[in-house]
Protein backbone atom coordinates (compact mmCIF):
# COMPACT_ATOMS: atom_id res chain seq x y z
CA UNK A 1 170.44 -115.73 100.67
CA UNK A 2 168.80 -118.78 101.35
CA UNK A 3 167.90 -121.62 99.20
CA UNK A 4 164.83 -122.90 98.44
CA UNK A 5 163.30 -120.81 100.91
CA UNK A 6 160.02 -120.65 98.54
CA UNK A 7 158.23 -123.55 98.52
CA UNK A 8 154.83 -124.71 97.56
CA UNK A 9 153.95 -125.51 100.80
CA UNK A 10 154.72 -121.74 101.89
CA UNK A 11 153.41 -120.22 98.70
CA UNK A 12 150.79 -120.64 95.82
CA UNK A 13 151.67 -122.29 92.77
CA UNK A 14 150.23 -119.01 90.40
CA UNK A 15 152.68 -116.86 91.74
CA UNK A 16 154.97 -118.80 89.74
CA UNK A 17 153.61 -117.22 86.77
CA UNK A 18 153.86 -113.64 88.54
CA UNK A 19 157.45 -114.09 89.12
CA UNK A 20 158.65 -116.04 85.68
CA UNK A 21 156.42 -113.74 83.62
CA UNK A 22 158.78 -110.75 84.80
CA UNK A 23 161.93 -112.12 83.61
CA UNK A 24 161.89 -111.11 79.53
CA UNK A 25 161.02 -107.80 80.47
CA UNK A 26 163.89 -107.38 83.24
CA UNK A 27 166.51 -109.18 80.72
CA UNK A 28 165.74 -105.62 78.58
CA UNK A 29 165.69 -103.81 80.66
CA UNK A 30 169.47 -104.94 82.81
CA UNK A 31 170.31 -105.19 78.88
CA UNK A 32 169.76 -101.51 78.69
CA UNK A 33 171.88 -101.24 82.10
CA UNK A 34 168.38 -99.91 83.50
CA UNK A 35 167.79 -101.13 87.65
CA UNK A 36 170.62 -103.15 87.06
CA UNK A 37 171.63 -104.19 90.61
CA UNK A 38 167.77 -104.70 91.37
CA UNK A 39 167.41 -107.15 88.91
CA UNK A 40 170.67 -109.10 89.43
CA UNK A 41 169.50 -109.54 93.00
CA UNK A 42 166.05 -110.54 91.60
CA UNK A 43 167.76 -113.11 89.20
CA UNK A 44 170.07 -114.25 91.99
CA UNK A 45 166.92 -115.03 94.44
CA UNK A 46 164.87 -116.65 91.58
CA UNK A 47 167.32 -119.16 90.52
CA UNK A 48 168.07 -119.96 94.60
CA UNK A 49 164.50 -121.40 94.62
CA UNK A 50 164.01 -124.44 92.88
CA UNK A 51 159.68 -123.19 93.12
CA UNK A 52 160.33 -120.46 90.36
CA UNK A 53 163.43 -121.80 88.42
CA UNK A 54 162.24 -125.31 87.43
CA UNK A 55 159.42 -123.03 85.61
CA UNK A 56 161.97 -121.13 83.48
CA UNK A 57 163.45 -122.44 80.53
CA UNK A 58 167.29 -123.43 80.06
CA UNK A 59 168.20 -120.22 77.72
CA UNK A 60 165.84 -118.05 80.45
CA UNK A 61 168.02 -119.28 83.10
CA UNK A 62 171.76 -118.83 80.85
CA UNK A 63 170.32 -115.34 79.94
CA UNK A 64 169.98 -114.47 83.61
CA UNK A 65 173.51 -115.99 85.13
CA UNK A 66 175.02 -114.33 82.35
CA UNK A 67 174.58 -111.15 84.50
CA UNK A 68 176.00 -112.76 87.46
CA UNK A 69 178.85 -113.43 88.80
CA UNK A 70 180.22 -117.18 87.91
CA UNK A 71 180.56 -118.07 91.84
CA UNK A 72 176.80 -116.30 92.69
CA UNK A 73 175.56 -119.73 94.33
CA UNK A 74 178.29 -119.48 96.76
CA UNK A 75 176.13 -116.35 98.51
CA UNK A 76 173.12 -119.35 98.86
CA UNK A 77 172.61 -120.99 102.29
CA UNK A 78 170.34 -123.57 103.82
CA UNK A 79 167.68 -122.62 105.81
CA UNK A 80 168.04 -123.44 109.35
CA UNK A 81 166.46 -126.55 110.53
């Protein structure tokens, strides 16, 4: 998966909100072990782009690793130059 791949020069600033505004209501729902693997992946390419996670707060962004595993950032790469 690769890092920062979303960027405001390659996407527009309100679908920050579209994306952030999703993560209370996946946090129920992988907390009811619904779509689980959907939204780990979700969480896992959110937090890989600095666009969408430097809109979510600290405890948004704890509440989401905490359904990862602890080395999930090794799966991140750098986009090719």
């Amino acid at each position: 998966m690769y890092i920062n791949a979303i960027t405001s020069e390659n996407t527009e600033d309100s679908h920050k909100e579209v994306i952030t505004s999703q993560i209370p209501d996946q946090l129920a729902q992988i907390g009811e072990g619904e779509n689980v693997e959907a939204i780990k992946y979700h969480f896992k390419w959110v937090l890989a782009n600095d666009f969408y996670k430097d809109e979510l707060t600290s405890e948004q962004i704890s509440d989401m690793e905490a359904h990862l595993p602890l080395d999930y950032q090794a799966d991140y790469v750098d986009l090719p130059e």
